[in-house]
Protein backbone atom coordinates (compact mmCIF):
# COMPACT_ATOMS: atom_id res chain seq x y z
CA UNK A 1 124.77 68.24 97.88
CA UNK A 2 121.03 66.72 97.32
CA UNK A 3 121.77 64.72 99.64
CA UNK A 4 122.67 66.93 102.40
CA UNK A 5 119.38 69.02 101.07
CA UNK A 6 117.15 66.34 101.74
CA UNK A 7 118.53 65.38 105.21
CA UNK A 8 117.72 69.46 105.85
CA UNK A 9 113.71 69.11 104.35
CA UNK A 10 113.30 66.30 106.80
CA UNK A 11 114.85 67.73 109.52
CA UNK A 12 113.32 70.79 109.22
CA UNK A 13 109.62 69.50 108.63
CA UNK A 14 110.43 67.04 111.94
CA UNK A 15 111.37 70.22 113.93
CA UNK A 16 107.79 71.96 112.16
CA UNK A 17 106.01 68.92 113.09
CA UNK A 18 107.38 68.81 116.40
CA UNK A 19 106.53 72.77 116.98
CA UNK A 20 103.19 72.52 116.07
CA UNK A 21 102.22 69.13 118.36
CA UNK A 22 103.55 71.31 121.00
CA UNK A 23 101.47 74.03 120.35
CA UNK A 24 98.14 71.86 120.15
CA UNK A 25 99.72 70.60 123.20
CA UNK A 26 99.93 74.17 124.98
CA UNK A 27 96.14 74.61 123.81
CA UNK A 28 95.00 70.82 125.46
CA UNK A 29 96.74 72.16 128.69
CA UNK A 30 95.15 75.62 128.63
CA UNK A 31 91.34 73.98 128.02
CA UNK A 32 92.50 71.74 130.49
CA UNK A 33 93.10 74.52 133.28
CA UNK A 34 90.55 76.35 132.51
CA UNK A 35 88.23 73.59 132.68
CA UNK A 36 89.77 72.76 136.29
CA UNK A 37 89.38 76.13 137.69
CA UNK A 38 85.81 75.90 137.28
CA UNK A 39 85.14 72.55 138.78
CA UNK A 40 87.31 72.95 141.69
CA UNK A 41 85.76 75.89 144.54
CA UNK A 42 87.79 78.25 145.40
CA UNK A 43 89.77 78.54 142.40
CA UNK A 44 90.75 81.90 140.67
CA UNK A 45 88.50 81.34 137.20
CA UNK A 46 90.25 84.52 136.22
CA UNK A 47 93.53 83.66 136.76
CA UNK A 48 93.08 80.49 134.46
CA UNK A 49 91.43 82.32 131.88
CA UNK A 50 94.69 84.94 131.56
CA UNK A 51 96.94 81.93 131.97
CA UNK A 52 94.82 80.34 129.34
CA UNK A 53 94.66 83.17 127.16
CA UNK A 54 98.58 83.52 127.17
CA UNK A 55 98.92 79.74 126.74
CA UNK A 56 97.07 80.36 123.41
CA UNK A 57 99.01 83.36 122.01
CA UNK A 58 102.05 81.72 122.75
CA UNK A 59 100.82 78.40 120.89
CA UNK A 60 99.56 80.41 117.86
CA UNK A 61 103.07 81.89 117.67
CA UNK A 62 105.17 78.58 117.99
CA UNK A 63 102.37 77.04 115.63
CA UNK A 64 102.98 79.92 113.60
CA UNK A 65 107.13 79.23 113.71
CA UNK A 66 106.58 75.60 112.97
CA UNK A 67 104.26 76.45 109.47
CA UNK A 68 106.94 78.71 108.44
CA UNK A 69 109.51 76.23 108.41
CA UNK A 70 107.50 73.52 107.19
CA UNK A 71 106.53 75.72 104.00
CA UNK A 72 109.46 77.80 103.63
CA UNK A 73 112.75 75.17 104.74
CA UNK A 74 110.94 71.42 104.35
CA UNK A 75 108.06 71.62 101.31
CA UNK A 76 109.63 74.57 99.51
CA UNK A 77 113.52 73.59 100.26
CA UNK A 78 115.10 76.55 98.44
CA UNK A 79 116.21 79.79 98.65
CA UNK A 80 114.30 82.78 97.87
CA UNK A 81 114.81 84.40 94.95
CA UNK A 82 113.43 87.45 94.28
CA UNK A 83 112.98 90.56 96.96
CA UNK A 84 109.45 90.76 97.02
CA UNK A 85 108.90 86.84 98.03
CA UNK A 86 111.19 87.42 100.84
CA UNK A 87 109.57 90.49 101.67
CA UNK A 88 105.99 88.66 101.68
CA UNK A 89 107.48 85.61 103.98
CA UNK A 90 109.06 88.18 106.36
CA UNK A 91 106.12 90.12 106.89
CA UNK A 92 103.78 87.48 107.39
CA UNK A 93 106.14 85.80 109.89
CA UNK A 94 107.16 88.64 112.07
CA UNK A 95 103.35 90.13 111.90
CA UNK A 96 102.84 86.76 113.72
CA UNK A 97 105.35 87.43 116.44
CA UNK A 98 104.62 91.11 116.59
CA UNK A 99 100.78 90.37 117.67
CA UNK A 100 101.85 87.44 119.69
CA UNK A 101 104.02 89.86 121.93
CA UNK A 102 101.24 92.76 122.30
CA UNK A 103 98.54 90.05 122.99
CA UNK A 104 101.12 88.64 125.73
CA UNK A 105 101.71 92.26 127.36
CA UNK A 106 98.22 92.96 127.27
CA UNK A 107 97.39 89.67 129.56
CA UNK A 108 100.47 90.32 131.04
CA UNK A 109 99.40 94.05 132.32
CA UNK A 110 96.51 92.58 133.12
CA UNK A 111 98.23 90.18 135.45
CA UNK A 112 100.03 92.45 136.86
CA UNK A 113 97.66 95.05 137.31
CA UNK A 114 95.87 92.56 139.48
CA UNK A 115 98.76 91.45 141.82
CA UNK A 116 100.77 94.71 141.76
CA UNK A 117 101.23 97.65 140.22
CA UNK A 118 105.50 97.51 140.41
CA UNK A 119 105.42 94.51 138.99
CA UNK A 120 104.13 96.31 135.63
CA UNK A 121 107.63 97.36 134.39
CA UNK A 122 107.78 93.74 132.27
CA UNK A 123 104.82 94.24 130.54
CA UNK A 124 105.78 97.87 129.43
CA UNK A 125 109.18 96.34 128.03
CA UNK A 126 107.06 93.80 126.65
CA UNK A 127 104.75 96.39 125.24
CA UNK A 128 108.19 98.41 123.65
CA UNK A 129 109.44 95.38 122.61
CA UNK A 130 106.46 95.27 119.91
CA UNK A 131 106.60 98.56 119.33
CA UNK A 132 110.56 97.89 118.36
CA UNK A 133 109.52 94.87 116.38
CA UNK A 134 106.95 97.14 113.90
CA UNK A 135 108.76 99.59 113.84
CA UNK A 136 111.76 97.07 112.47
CA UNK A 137 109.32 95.61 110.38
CA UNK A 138 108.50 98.64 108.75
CA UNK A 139 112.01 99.80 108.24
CA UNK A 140 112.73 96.50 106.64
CA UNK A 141 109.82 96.86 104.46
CA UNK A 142 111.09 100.24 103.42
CA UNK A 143 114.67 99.53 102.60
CA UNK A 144 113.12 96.49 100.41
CA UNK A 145 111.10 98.93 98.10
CA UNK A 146 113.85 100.15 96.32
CA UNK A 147 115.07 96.70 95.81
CA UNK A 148 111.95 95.49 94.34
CA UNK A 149 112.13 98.77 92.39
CA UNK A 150 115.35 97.94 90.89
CA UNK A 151 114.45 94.08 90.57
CA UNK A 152 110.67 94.65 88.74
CA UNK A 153 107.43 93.20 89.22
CA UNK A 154 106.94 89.94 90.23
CA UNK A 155 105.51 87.45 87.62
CA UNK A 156 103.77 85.35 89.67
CA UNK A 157 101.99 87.92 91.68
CA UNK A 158 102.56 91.47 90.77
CA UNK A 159 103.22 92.08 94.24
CA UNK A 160 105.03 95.63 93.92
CA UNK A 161 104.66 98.59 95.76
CA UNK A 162 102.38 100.94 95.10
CA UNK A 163 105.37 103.78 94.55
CA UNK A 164 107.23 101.82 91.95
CA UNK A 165 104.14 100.75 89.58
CA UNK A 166 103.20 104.81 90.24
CA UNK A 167 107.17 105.54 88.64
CA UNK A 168 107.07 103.08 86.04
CA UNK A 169 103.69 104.03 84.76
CA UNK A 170 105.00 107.92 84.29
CA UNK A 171 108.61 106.26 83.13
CA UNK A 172 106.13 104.87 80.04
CA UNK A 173 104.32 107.99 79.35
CA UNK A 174 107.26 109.85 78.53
């Protein structure tokens, strides 16, 4: 079984590794665009700056992929144990992916503003897609109170909600 764990950790932090040379890779190419529009006349600057711009949120977001597994799957290697860790990891990685999406609809509207206003029905799905993703995010984050409630504080960071340490402060009064 250790050995099938380790063969996991490496594949995983290849993958990570991988992810985030692409993403410095997406960034190269946008600066690279960018810097072409403006040498060449006759090129749309603004164009390449949107492009650009959605180049970069979409490198920040597969950057952001690749760190997660690298911490969580190749350095760290295990399960998580308690509710509020998981909760923590979650949130951090799908706040990535939420802003990632709303900065891509926003250029995206943008874009299509420009060209045609028809064409704007993919960045409103875009736009509700985010929307979906908080509010899913904050429905996880909900259900995993009581959880943490029933599991206690966290040792290593006292990361509980706000509601529980309110309960179990009156639970010790009494």
């Amino acid at each position: 079984m250790q050995l099938f764990d380790l063969i996991a950790r490496i594949a995983f932090g290849i993958a990570s590794t991988a992810l985030m040379l692409l993403a410095g890779a997406l960034i190269v190419y946008a600066a690279f665009q960018v810097g072409h529009a403006f040498w060449i006349p006759e090129s749309a600057v603004g164009g390449a700056l949107l492009e650009a711009v959605g180049y970069t949120v979409i490198a920040i977001a597969v950057f952001d992929v690749g760190k997660y597994l690298l911490e969580e799957e190749a350095i760290r290697g295990r399960e998580m144990r308690k509710a509020g860790e998981a909760r923590r990891s979650m949130t951090k990685f799908m706040s990535t992916i939420a802003i990632a999406v709303f900065l891509e609809s926003l250029v995206a509207v943008f874009a299509a503003s420009k060209d045609d206003v028809s064409n704007m029905i993919y960045p409103t799905f875009l736009l509700l897609s985010g929307v979906a993703l908080v509010v899913g995010l904050g429905v996880y984050q909900r259900l995993s109170v009581e959880v943490e409630m029933d599991e206690g504080p966290d040792p290593q960071t006292e990361d509980v909600p706000t509601r529980s340490k309110a309960k179990t402060s009156s639970a010790r009064k009494k």
